[in-house]
N, C-alpha and C. Protein backbone atom coordinates (compact mmCIF):
# COMPACT_ATOMS: atom_id res chain seq x y z
N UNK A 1 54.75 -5.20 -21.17
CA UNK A 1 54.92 -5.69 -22.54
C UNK A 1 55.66 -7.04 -22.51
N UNK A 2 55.20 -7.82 -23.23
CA UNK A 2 55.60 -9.91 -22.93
C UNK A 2 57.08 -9.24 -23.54
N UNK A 3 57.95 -9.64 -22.85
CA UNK A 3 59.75 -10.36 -22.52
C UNK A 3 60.08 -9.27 -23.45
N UNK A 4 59.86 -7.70 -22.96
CA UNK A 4 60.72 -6.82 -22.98
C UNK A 4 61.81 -6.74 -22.99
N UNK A 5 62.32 -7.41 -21.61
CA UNK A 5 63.49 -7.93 -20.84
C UNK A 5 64.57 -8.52 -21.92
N UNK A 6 63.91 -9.69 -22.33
CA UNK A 6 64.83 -10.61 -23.34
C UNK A 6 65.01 -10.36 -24.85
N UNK A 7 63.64 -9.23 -25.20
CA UNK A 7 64.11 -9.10 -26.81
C UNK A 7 64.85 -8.98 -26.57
N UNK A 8 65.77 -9.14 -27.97
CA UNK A 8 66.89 -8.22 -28.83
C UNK A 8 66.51 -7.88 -30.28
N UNK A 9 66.36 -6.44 -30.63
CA UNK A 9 66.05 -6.14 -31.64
C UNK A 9 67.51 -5.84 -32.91
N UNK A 10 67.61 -6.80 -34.12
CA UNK A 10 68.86 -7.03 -34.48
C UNK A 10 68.70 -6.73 -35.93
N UNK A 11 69.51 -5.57 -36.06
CA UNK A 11 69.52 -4.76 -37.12
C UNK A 11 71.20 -4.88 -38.01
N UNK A 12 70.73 -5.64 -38.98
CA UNK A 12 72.01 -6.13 -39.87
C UNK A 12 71.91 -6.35 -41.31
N UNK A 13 72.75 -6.37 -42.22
CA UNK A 13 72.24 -7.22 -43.49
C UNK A 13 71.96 -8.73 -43.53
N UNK A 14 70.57 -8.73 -44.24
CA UNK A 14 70.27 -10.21 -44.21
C UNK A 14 71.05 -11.11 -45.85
N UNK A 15 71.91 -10.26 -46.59
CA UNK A 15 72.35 -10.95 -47.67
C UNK A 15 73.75 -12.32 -47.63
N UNK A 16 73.60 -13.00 -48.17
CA UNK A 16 74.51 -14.09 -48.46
C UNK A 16 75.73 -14.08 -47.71
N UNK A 17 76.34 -12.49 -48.20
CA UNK A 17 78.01 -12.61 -47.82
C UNK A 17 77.61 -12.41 -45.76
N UNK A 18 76.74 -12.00 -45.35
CA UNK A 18 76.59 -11.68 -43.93
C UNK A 18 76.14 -12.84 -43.37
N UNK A 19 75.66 -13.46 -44.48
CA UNK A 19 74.72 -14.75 -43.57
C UNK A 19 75.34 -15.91 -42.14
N UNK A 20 76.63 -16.29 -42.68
CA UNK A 20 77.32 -16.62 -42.06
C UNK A 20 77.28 -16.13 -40.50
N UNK A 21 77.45 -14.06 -40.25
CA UNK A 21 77.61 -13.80 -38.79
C UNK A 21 76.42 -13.75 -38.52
N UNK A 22 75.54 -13.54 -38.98
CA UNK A 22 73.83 -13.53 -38.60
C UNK A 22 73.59 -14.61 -38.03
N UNK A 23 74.03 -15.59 -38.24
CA UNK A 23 73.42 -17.41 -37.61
C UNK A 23 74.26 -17.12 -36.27
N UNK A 24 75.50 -16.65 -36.26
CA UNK A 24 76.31 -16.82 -35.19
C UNK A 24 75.68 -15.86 -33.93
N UNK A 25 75.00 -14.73 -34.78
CA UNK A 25 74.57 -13.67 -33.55
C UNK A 25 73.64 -14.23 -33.05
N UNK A 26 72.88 -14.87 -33.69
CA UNK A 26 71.21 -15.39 -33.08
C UNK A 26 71.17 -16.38 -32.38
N UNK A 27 72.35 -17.75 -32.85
CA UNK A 27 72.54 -18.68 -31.56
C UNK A 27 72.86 -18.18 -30.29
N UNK A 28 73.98 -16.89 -30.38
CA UNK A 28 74.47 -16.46 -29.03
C UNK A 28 73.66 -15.63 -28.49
N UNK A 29 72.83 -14.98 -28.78
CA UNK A 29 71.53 -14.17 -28.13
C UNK A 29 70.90 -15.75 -27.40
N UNK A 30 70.18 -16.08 -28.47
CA UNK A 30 69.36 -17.68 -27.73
C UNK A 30 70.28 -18.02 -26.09
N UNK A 31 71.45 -18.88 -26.98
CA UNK A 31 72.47 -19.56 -26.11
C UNK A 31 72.65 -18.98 -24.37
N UNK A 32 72.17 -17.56 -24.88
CA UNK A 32 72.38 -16.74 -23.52
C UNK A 32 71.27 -16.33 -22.95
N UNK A 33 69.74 -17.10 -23.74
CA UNK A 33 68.71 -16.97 -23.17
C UNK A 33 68.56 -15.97 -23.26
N UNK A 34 68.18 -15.29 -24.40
CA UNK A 34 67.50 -13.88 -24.86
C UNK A 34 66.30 -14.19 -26.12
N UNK A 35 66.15 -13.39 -26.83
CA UNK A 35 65.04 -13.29 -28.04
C UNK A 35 65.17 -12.82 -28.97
N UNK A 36 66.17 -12.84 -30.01
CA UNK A 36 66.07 -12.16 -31.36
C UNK A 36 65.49 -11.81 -32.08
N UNK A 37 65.26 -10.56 -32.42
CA UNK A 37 63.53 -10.00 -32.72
C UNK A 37 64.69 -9.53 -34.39
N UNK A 38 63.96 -10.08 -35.62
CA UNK A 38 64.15 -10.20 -36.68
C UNK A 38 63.08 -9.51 -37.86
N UNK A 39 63.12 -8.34 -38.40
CA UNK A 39 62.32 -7.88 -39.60
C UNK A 39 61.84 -9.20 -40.28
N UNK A 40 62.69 -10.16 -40.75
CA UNK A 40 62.67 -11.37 -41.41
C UNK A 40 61.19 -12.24 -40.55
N UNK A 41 60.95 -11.94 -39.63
CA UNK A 41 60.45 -13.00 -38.66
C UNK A 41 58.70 -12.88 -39.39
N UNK A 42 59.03 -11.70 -39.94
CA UNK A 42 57.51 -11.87 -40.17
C UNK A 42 57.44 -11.33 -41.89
N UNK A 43 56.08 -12.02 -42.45
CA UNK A 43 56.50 -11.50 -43.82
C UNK A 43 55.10 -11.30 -44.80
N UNK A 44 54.34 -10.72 -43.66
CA UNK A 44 53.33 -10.17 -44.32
C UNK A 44 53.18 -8.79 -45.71
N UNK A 45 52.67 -9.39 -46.39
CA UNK A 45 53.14 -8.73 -47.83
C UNK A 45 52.09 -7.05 -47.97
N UNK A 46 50.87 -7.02 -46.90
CA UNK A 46 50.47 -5.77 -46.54
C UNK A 46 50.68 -5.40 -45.64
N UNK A 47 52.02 -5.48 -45.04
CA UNK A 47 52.58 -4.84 -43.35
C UNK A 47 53.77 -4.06 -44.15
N UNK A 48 53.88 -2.61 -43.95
CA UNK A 48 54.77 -1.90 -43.70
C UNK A 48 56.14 -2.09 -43.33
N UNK A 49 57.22 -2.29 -44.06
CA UNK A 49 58.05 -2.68 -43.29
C UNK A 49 58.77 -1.63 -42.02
N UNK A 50 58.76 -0.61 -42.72
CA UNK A 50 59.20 0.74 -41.51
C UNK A 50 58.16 0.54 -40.30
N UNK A 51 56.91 0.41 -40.20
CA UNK A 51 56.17 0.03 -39.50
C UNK A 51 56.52 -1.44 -38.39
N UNK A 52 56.36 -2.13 -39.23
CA UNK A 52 57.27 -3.47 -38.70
C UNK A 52 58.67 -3.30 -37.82
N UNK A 53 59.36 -2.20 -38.43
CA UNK A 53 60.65 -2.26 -38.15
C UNK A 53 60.68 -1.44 -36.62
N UNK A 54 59.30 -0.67 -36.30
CA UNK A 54 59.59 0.44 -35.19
C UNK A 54 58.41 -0.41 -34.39
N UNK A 55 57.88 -1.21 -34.49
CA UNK A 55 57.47 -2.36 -33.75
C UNK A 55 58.36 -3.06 -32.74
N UNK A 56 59.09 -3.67 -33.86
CA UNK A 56 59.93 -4.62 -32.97
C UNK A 56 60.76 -3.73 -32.12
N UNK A 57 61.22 -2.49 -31.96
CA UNK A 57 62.02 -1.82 -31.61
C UNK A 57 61.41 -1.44 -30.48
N UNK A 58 60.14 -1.38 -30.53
CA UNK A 58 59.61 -1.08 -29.74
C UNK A 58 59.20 -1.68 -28.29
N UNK A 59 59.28 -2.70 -28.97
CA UNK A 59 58.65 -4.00 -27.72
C UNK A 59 59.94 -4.56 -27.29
N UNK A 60 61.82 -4.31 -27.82
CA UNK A 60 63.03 -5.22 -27.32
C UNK A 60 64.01 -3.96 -26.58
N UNK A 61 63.94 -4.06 -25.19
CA UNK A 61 64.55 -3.81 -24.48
C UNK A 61 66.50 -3.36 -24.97
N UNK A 62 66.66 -4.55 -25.82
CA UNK A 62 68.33 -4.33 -26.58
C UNK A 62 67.95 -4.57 -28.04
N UNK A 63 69.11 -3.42 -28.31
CA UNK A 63 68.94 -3.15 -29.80
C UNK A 63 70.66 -3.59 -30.40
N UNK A 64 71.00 -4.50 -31.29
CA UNK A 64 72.25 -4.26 -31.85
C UNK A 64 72.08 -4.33 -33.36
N UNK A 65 73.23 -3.47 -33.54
CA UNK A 65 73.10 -2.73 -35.12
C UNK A 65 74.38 -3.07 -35.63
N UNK A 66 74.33 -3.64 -36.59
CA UNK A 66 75.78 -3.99 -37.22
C UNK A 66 75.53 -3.24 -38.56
N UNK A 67 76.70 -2.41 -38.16
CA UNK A 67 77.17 -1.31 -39.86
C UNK A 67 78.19 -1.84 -40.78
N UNK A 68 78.46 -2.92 -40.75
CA UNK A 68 79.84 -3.01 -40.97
C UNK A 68 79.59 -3.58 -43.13
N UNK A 69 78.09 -3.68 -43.39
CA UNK A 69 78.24 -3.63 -44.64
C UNK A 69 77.76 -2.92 -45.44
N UNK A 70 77.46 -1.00 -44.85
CA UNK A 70 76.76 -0.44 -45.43
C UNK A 70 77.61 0.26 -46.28
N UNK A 71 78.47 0.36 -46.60
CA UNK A 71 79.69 1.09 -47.93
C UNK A 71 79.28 0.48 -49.09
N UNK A 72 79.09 1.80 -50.07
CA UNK A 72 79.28 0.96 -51.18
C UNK A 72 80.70 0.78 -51.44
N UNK A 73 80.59 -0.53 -52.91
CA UNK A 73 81.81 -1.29 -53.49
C UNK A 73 82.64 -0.72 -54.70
N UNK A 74 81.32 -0.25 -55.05
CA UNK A 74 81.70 0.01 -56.67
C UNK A 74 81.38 1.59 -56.95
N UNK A 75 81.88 2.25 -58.41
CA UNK A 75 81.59 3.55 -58.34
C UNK A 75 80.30 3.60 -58.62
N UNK A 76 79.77 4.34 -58.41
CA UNK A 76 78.23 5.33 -58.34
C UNK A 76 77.42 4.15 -57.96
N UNK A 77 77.62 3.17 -57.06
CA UNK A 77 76.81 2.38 -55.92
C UNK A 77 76.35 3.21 -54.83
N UNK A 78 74.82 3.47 -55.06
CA UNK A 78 74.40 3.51 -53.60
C UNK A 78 75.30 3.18 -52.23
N UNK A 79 75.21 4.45 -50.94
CA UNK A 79 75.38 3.81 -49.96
C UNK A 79 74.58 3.35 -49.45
N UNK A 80 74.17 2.43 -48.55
CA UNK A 80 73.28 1.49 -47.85
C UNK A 80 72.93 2.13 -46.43
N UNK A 81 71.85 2.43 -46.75
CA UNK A 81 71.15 3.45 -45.21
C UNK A 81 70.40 2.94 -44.85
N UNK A 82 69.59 1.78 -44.83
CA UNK A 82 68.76 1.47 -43.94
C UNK A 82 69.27 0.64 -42.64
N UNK A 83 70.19 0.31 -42.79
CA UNK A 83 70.65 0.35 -41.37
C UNK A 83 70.86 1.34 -40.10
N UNK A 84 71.82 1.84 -40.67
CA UNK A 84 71.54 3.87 -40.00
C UNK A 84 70.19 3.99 -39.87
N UNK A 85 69.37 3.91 -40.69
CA UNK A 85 67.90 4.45 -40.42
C UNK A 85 67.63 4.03 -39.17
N UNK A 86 67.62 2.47 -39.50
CA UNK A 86 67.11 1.65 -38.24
C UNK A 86 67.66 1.97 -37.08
N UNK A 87 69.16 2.17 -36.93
CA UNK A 87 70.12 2.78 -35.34
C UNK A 87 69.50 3.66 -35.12
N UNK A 88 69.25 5.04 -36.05
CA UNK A 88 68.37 6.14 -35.55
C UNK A 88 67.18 6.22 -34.92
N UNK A 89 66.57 5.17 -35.48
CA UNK A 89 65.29 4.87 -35.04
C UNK A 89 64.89 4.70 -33.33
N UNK A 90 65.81 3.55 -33.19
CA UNK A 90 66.30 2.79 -31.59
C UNK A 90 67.02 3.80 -30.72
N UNK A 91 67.31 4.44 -31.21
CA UNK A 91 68.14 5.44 -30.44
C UNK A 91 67.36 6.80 -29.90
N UNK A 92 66.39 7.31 -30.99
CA UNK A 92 65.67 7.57 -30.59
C UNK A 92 64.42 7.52 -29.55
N UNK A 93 64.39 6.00 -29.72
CA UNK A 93 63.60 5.39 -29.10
C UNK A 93 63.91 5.62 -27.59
N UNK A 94 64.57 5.78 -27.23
CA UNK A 94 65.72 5.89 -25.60
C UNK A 94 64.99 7.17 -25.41
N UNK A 95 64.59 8.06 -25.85
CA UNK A 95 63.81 8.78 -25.55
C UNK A 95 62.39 9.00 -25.75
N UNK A 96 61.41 8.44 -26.17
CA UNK A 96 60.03 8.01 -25.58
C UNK A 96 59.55 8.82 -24.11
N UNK A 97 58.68 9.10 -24.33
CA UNK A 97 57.97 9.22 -22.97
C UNK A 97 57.61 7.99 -22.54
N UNK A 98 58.04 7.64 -21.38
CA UNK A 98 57.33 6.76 -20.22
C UNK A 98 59.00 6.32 -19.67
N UNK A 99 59.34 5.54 -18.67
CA UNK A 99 60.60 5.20 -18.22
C UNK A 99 60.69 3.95 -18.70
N UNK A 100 59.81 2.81 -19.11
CA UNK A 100 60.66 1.65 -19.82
C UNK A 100 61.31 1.95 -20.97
N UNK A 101 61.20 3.18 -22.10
CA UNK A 101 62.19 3.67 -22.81
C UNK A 101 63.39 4.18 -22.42
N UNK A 102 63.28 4.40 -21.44
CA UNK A 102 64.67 5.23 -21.19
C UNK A 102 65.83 3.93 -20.57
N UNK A 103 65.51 2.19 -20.35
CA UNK A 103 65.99 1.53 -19.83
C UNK A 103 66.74 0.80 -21.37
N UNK A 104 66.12 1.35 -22.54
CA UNK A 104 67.11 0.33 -23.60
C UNK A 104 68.56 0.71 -23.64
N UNK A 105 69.21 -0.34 -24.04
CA UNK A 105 70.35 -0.65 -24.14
C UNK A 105 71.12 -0.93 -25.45
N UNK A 106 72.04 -0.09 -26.38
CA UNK A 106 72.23 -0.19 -27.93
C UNK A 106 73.28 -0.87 -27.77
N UNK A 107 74.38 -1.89 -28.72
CA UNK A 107 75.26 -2.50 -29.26
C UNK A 107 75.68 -2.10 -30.88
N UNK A 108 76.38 -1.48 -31.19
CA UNK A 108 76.63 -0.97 -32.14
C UNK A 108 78.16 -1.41 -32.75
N UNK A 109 77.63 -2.59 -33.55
CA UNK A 109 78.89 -3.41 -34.32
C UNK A 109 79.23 -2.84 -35.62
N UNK A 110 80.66 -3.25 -35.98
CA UNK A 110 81.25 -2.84 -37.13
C UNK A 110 82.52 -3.86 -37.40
N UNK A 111 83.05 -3.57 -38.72
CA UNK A 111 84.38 -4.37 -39.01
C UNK A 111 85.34 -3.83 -37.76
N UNK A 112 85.40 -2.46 -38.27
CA UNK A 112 86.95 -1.47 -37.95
C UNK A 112 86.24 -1.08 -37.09
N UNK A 113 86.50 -0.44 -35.69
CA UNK A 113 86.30 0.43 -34.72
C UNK A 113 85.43 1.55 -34.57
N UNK A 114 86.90 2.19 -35.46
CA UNK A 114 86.34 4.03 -36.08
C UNK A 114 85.95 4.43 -37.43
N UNK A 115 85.79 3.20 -38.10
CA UNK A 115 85.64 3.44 -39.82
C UNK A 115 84.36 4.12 -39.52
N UNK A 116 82.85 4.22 -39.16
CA UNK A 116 81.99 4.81 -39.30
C UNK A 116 81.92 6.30 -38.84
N UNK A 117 82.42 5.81 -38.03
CA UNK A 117 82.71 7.70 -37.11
C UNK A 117 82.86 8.49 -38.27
N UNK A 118 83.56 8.09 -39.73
CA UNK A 118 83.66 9.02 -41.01
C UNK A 118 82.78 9.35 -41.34
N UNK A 119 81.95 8.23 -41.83
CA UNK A 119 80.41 8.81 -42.03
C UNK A 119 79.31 9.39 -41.27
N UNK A 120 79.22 8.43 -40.38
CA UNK A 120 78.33 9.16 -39.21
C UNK A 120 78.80 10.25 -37.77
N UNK A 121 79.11 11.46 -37.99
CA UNK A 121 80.05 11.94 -37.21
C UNK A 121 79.37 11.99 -35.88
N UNK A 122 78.11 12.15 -35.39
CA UNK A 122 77.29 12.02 -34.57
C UNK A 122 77.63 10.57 -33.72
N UNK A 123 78.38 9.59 -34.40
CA UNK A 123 78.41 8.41 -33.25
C UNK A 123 79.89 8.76 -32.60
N UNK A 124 80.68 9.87 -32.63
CA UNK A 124 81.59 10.15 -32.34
C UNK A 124 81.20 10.23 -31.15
N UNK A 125 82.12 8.86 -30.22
CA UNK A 125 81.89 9.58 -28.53
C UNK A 125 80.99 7.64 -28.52
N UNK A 126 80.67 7.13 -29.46
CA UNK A 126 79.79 5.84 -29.05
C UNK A 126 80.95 5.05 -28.79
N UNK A 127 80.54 3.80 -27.96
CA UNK A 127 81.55 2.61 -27.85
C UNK A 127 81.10 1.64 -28.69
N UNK A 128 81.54 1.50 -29.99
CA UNK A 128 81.21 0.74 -31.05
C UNK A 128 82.38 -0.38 -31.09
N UNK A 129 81.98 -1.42 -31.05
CA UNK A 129 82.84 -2.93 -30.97
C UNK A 129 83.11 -3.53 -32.71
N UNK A 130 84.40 -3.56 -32.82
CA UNK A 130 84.92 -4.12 -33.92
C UNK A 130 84.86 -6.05 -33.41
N UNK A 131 84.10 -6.51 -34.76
CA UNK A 131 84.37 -7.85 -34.79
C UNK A 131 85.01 -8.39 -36.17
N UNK A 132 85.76 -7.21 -36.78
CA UNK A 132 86.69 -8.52 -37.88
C UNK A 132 86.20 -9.22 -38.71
N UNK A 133 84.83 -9.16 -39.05
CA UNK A 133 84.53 -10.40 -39.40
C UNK A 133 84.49 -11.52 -39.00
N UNK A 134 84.80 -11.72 -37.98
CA UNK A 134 85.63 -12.98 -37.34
C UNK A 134 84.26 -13.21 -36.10
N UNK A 135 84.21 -14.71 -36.01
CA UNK A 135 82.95 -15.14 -35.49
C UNK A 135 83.11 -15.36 -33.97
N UNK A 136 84.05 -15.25 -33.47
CA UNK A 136 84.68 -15.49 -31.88
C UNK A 136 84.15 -14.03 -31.55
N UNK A 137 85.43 -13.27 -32.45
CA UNK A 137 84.77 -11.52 -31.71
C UNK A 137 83.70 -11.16 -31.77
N UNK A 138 82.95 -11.68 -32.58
CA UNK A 138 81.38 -11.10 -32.70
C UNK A 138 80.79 -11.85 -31.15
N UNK A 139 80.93 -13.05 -31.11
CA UNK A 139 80.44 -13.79 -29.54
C UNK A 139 80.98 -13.17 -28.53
N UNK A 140 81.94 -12.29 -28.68
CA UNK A 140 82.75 -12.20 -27.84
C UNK A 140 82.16 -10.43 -27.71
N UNK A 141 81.83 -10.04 -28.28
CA UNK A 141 81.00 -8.23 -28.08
C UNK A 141 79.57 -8.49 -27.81
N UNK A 142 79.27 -9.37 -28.52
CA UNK A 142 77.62 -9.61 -28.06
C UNK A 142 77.88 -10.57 -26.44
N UNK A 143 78.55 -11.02 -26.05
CA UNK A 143 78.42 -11.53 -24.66
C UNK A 143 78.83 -11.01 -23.48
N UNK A 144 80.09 -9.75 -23.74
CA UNK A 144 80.34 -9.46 -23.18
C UNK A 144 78.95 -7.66 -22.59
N UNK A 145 78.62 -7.76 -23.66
CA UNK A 145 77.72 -6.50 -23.81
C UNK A 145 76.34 -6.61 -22.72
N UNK A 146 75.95 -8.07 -23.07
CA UNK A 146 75.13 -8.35 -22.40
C UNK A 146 75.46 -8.57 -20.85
N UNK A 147 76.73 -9.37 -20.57
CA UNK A 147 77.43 -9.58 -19.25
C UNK A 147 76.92 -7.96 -18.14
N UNK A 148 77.15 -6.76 -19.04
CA UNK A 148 77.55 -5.56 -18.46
C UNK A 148 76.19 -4.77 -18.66
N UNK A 149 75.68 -4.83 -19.83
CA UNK A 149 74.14 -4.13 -19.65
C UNK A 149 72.84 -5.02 -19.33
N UNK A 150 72.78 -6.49 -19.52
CA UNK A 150 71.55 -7.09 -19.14
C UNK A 150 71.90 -7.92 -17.74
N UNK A 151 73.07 -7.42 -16.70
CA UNK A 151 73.92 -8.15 -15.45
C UNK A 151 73.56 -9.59 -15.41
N UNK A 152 73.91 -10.42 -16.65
CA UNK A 152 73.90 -11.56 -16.53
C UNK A 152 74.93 -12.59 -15.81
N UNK A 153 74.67 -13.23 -15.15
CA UNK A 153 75.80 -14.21 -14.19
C UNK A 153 76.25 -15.24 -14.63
N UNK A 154 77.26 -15.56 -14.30
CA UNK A 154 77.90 -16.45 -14.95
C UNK A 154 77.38 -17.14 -16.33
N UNK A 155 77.91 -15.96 -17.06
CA UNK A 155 77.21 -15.95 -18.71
C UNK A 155 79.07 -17.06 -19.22
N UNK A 156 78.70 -18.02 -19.87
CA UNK A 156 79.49 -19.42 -20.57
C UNK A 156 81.14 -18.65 -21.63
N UNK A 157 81.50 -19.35 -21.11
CA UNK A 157 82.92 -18.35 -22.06
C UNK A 157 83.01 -18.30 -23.42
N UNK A 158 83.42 -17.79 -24.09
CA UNK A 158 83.24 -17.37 -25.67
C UNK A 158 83.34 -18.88 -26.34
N UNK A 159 84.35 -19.87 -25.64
CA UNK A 159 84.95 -20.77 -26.70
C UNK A 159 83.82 -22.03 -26.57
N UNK A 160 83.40 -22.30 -25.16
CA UNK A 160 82.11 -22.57 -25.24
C UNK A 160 80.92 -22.84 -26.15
N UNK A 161 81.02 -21.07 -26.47
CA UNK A 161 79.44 -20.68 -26.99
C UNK A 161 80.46 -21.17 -28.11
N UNK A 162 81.00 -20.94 -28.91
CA UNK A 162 81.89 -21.18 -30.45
C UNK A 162 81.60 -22.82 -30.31
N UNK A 163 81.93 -23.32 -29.69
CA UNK A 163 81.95 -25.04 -30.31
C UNK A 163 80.71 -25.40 -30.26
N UNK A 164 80.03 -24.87 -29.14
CA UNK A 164 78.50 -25.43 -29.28
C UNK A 164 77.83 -24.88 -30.63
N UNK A 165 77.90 -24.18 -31.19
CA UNK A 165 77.94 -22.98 -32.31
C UNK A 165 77.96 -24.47 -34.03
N UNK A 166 79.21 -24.51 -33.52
CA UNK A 166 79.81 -25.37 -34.60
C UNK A 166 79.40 -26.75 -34.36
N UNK A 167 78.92 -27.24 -33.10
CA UNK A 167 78.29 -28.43 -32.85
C UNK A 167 77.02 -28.50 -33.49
N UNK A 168 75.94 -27.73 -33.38
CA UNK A 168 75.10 -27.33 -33.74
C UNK A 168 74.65 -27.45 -35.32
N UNK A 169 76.20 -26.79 -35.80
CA UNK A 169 75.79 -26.39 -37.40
C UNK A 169 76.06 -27.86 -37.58
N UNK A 170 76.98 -28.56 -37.55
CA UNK A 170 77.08 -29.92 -37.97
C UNK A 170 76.07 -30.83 -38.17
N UNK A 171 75.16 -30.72 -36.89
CA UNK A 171 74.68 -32.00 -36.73
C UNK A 171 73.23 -31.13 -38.07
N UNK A 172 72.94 -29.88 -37.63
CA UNK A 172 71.65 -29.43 -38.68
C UNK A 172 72.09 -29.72 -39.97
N UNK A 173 73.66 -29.87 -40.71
CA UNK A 173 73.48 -30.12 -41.94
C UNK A 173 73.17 -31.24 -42.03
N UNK A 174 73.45 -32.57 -41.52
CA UNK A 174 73.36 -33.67 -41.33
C UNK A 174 71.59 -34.20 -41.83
N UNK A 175 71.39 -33.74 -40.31
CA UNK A 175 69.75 -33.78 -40.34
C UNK A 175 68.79 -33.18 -41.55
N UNK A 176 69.26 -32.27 -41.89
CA UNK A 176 68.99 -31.83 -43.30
C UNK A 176 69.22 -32.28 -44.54
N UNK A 177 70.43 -32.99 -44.52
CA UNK A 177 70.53 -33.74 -45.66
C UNK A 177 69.93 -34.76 -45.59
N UNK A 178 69.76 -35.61 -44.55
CA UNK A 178 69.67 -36.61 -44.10
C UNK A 178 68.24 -36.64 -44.50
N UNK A 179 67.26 -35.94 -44.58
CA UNK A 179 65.82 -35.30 -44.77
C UNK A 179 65.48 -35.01 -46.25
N UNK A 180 66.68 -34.95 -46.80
CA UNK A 180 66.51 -34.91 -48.68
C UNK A 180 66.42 -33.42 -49.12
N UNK A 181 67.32 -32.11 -47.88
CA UNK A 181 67.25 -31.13 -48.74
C UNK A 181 68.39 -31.21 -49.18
N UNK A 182 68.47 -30.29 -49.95
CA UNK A 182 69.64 -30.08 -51.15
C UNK A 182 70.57 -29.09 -50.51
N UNK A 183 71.90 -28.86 -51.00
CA UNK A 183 73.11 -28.27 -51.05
C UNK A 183 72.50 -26.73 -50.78
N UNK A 184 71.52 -26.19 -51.80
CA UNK A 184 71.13 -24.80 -52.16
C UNK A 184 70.20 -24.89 -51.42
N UNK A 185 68.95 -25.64 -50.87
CA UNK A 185 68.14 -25.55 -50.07
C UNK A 185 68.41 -25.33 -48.92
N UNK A 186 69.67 -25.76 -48.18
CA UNK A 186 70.16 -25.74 -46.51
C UNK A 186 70.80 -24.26 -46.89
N UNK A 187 71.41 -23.55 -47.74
CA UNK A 187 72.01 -22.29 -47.90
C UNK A 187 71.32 -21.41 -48.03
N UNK A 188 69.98 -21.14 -48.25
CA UNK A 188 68.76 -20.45 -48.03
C UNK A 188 68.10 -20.55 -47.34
N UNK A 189 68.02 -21.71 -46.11
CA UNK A 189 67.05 -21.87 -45.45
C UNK A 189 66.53 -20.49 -44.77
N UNK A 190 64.84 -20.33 -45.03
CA UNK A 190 64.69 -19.36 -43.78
C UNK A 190 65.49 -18.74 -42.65
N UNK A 191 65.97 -17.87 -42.19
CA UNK A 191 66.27 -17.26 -41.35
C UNK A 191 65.48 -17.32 -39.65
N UNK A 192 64.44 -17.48 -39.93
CA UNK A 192 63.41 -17.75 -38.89
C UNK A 192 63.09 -18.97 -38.36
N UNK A 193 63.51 -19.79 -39.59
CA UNK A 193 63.21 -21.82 -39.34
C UNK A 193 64.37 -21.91 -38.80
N UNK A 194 65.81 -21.34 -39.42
CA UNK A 194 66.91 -21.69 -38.72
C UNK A 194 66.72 -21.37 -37.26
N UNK A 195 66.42 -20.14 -36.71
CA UNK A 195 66.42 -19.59 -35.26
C UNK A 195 65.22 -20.88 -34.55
N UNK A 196 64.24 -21.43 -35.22
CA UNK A 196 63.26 -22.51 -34.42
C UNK A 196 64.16 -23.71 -34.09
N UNK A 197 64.82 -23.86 -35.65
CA UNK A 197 65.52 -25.09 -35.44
C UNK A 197 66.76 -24.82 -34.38
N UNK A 198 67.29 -24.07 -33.90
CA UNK A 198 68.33 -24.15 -32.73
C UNK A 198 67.59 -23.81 -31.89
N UNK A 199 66.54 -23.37 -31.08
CA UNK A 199 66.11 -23.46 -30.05
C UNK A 199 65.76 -25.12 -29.87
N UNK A 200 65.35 -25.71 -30.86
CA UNK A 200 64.70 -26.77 -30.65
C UNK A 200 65.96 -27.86 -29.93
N UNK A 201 67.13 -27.29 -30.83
CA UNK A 201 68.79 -28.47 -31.01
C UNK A 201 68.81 -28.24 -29.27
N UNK A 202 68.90 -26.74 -28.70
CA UNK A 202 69.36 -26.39 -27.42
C UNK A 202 68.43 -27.30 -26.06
N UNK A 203 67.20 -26.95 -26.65
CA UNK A 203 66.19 -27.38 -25.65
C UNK A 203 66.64 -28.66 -25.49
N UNK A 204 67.26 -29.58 -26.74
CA UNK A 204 67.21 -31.41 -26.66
C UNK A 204 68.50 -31.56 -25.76
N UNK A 205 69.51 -31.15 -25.70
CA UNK A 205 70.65 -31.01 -25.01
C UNK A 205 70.70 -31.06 -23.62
């Protein structure tokens, strides 16, 4: 199956307040020479998304799942399960018949540590990585994760990947403005154009 090896299948919220660690996870997958395999990536309006969703899962070797915004806020708010769905899904997946299933590898992010273990008592016993919110620790669980399950060598130190990170975003607003989009246009951009446009920034480097 084409770059098994390098997916990463990345299961998160795609809304506003997340958007921010989402750009940060996908440069550092890239940055480290991997493949971020994105629901977003495709957006055919008669494709299934559950379908879609056990696709990509299917074909990426690493799966990471960030729970960290499925609580609801307010009273009688929905909790937010399609994330869980999706972990279940991948996890399952580890068991498949044939042995390239049994070689995936999960990452299972959150704010707090043990805050989910409440809800989901079944991940009791997982090594789930707190990133704070905070955009270092998130580089810093997704690199080290990979260091130890995809035995990557001399994988670039966190502060590294962070400035190139922030090098990056600079020069794309630039170029973007510079191009005549707008304030609200660069804050929506695709999710998928963004991930082209930093392979493209990396490759020029």
């Amino acid at each position: 199956m084409k770059d098994f090896e390098k997916n990463v299948f990345v299961n998160c919220p795609f809304d506003q307040e997340y958007r921010p660690l989402l750009h940060v996870l996908i440069f550092t997958l890239l940055y480290l020479g991997f493949r971020p395999r994105l629901a977003l990536e495709r957006s055919d309006s008669g494709e299934s998304r559950l379908h879609k969703i056990v696709e990509l899962i299917h074909e990426s070797k690493f799966g990471i799942h960030d729970l960290s915004r499925c609580q609801a806020h307010e009273k009688d708010e929905l909790f937010r399960l399609n994330m869980p769905l999706e972990l279940g899904i991948d996890m399952g997946c580890k068991y498949f018949p044939g042995k390239r299933w049994k070689t995936k590898r999960l990452l299972v992010l959150e704010t707090e540590r043990y805050r989910y273990q409440a809800a989901i008592s079944d991940l009791s016993g997982c090594d789930i990585k707190a990133h704070q919110n905070d955009a270092d620790l998130l580089i810093k669980a997704v690199r080290d994760w990979l260091v130890q399950e995809a035995s990557l060598n001399q994988a670039p130190p966190v502060s590294e990947m962070s400035s190139a990170f922030q090098d990056f975003y600079g020069s794309e607003y630039d170029r973007l403005r510079h191009s005549g989009w707008t304030e609200q246009e660069i804050a929506h951009l695709p999710t998928d154009e963004l991930k082209r446009n930093m392979m493209t920034w990396m490759a020029s480097r």
